[in-house]
C-alpha atoms as a PDB file:
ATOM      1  CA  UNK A   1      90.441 -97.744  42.266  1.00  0.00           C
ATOM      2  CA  UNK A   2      88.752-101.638  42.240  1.00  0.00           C
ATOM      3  CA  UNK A   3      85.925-100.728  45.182  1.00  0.00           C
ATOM      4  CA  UNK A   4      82.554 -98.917  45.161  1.00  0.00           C
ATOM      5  CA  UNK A   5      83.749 -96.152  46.942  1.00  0.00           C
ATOM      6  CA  UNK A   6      81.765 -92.754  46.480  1.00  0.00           C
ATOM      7  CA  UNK A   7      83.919 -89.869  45.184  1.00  0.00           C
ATOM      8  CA  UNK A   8      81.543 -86.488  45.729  1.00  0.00           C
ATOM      9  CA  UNK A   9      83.162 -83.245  46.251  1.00  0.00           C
ATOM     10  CA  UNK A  10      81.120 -79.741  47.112  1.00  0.00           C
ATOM     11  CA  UNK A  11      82.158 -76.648  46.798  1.00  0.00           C
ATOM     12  CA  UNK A  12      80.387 -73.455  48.544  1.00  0.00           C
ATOM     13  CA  UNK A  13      82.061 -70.193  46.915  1.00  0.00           C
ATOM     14  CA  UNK A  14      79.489 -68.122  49.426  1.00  0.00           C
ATOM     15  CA  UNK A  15      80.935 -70.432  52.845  1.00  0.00           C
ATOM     16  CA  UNK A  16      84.215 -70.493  50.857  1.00  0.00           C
ATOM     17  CA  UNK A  17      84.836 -74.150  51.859  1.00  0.00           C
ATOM     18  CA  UNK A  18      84.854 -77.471  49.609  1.00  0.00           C
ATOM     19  CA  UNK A  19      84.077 -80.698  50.749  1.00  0.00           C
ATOM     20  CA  UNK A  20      85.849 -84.285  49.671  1.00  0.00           C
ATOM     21  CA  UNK A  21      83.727 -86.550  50.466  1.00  0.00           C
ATOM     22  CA  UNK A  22      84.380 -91.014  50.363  1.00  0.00           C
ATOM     23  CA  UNK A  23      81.369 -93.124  51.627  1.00  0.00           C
ATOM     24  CA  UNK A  24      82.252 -97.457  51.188  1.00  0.00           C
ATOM     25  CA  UNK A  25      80.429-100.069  52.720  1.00  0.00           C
ATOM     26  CA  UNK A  26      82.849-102.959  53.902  1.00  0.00           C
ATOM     27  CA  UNK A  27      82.277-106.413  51.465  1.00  0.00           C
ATOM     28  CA  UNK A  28      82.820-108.746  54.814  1.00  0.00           C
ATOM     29  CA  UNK A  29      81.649-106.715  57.204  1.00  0.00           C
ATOM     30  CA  UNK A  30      78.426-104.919  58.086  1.00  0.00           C
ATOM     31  CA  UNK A  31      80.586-101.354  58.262  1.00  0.00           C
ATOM     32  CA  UNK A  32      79.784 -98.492  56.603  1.00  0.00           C
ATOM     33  CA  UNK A  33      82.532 -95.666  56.494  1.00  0.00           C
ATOM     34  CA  UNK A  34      82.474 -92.018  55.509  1.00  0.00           C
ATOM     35  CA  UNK A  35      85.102 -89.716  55.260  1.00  0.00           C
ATOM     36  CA  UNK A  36      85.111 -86.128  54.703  1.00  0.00           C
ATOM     37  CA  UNK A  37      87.941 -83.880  54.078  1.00  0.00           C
ATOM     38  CA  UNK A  38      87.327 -79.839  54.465  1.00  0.00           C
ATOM     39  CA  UNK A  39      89.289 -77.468  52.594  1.00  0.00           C
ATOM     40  CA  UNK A  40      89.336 -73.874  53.596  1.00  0.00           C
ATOM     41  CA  UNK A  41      89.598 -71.129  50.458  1.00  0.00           C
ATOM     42  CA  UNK A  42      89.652 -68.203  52.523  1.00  0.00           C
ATOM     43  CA  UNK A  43      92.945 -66.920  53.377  1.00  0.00           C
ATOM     44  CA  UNK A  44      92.270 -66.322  57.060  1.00  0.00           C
ATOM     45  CA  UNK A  45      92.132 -69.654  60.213  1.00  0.00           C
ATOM     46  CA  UNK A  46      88.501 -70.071  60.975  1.00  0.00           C
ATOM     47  CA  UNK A  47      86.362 -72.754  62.997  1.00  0.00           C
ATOM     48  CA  UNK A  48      84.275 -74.961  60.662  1.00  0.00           C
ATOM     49  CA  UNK A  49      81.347 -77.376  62.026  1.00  0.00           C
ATOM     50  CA  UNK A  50      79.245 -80.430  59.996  1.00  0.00           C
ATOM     51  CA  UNK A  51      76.392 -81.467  61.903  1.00  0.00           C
ATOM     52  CA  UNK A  52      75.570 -84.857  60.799  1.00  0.00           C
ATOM     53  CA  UNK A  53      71.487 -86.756  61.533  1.00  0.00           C
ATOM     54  CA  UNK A  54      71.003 -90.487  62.019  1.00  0.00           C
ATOM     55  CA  UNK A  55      67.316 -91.621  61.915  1.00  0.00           C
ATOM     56  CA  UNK A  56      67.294 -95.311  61.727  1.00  0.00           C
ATOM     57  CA  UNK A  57      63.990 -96.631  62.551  1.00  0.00           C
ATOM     58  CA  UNK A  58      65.583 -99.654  63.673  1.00  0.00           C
ATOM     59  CA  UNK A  59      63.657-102.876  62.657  1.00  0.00           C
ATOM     60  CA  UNK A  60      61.062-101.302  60.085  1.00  0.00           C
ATOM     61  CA  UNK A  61      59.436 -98.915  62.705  1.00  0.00           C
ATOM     62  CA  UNK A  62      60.832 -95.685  65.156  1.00  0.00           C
ATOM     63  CA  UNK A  63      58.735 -98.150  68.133  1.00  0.00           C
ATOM     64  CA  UNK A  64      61.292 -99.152  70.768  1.00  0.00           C
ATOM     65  CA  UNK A  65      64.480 -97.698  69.063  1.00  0.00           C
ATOM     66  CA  UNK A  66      66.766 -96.695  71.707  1.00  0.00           C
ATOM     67  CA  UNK A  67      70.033 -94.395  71.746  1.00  0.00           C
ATOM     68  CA  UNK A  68      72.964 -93.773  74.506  1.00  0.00           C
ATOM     69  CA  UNK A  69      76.383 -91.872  74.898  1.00  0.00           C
ATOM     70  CA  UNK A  70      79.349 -94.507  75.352  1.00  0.00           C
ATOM     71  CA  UNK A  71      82.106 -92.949  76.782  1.00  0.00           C
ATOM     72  CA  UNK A  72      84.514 -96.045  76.104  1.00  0.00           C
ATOM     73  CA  UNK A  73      84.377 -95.460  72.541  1.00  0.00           C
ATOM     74  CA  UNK A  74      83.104 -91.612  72.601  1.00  0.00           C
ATOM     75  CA  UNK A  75      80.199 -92.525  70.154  1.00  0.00           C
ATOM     76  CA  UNK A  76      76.382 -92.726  69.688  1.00  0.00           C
ATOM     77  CA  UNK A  77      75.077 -96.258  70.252  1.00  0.00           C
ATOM     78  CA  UNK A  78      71.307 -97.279  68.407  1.00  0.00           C
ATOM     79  CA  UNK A  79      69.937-100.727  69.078  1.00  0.00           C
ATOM     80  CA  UNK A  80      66.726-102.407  69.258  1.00  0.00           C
ATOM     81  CA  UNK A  81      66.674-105.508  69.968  1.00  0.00           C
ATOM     82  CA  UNK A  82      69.447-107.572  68.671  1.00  0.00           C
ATOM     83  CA  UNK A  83      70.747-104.738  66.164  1.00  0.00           C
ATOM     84  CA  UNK A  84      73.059-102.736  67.267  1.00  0.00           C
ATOM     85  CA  UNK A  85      75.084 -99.824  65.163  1.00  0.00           C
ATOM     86  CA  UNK A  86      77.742 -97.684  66.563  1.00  0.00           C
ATOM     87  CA  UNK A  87      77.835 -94.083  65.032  1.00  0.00           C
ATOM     88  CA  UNK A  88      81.399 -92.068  65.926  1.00  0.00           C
ATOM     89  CA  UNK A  89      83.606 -89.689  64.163  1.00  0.00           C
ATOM     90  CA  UNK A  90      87.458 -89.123  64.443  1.00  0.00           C
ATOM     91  CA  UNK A  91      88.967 -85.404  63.924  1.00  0.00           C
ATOM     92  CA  UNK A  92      92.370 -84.884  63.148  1.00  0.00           C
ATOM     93  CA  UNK A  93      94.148 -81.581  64.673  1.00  0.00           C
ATOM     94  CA  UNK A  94      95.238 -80.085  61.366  1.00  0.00           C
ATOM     95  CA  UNK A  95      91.972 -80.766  59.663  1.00  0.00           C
ATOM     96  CA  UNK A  96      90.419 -78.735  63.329  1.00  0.00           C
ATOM     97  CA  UNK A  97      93.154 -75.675  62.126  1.00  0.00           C
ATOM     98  CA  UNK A  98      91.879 -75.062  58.108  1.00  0.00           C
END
C-alpha cells in the first residue's frame, strides 16, 4: 500500500474474462515488473492467450537494435550496445487451467 504500484483491472463481458493487472518499477534497481492475473467468468475450462509487443528502439533510434532467444533463462534478450533488457514471463499451472 506505500509503492507506486499500478492497480488496473479489465473486464470483457463479450470474451467473458477480467484482467488484474500490477505494473512497479523497482526504486534500486533498473526492473520493471508486471503482473497479470486472468479470471475466467464462463462456467466451462477454456485456453486463454495475451500476446504481449516490445519495441524499444534501444538508444534513441531502431538502428543496430538487436534481439535473441536465451534458452538459460527462456526469455527475449534486446541490447545495443551496452544496454541490455531481459523480457520473460512466468505461468503458473492453475492460472494455465481458468
Amino acid at each position: 500500500p506505500d509503492t507506486m504500484v499500478t492497480k488496473v483491472s479489465l473486464r470483457s463481458r463479450a470474451l467473458g474474462l477480467r484482467l488484474a493487472c500490477r505494473d512497479v518499477v523497482d526504486f534500486h534497481e533498473d526492473i520493471y515488473l508486471r503482473e497479470i492475473t486472468v479470471e475466467n467468468l464462463e462456467g466451462q475450462t477454456r485456453e486463454v492467450r495475451l500476446f504481449f509487443s516490445l519495441d524499444l528502439g534501444i538508444g534513441g533510434n531502431d538502428l543496430g537494435d538487436t534481439a535473441g532467444y536465451d534458452p538459460k533463462t527462456g526469455a527475449l534478450v534486446h541490447y545495443k550496445g551496452p544496454r541490455y533488457f531481459l523480457a520473460g514471463g512466468i505461468a503458473h499451472d492453475e492460472t494455465l487451467r481458468c
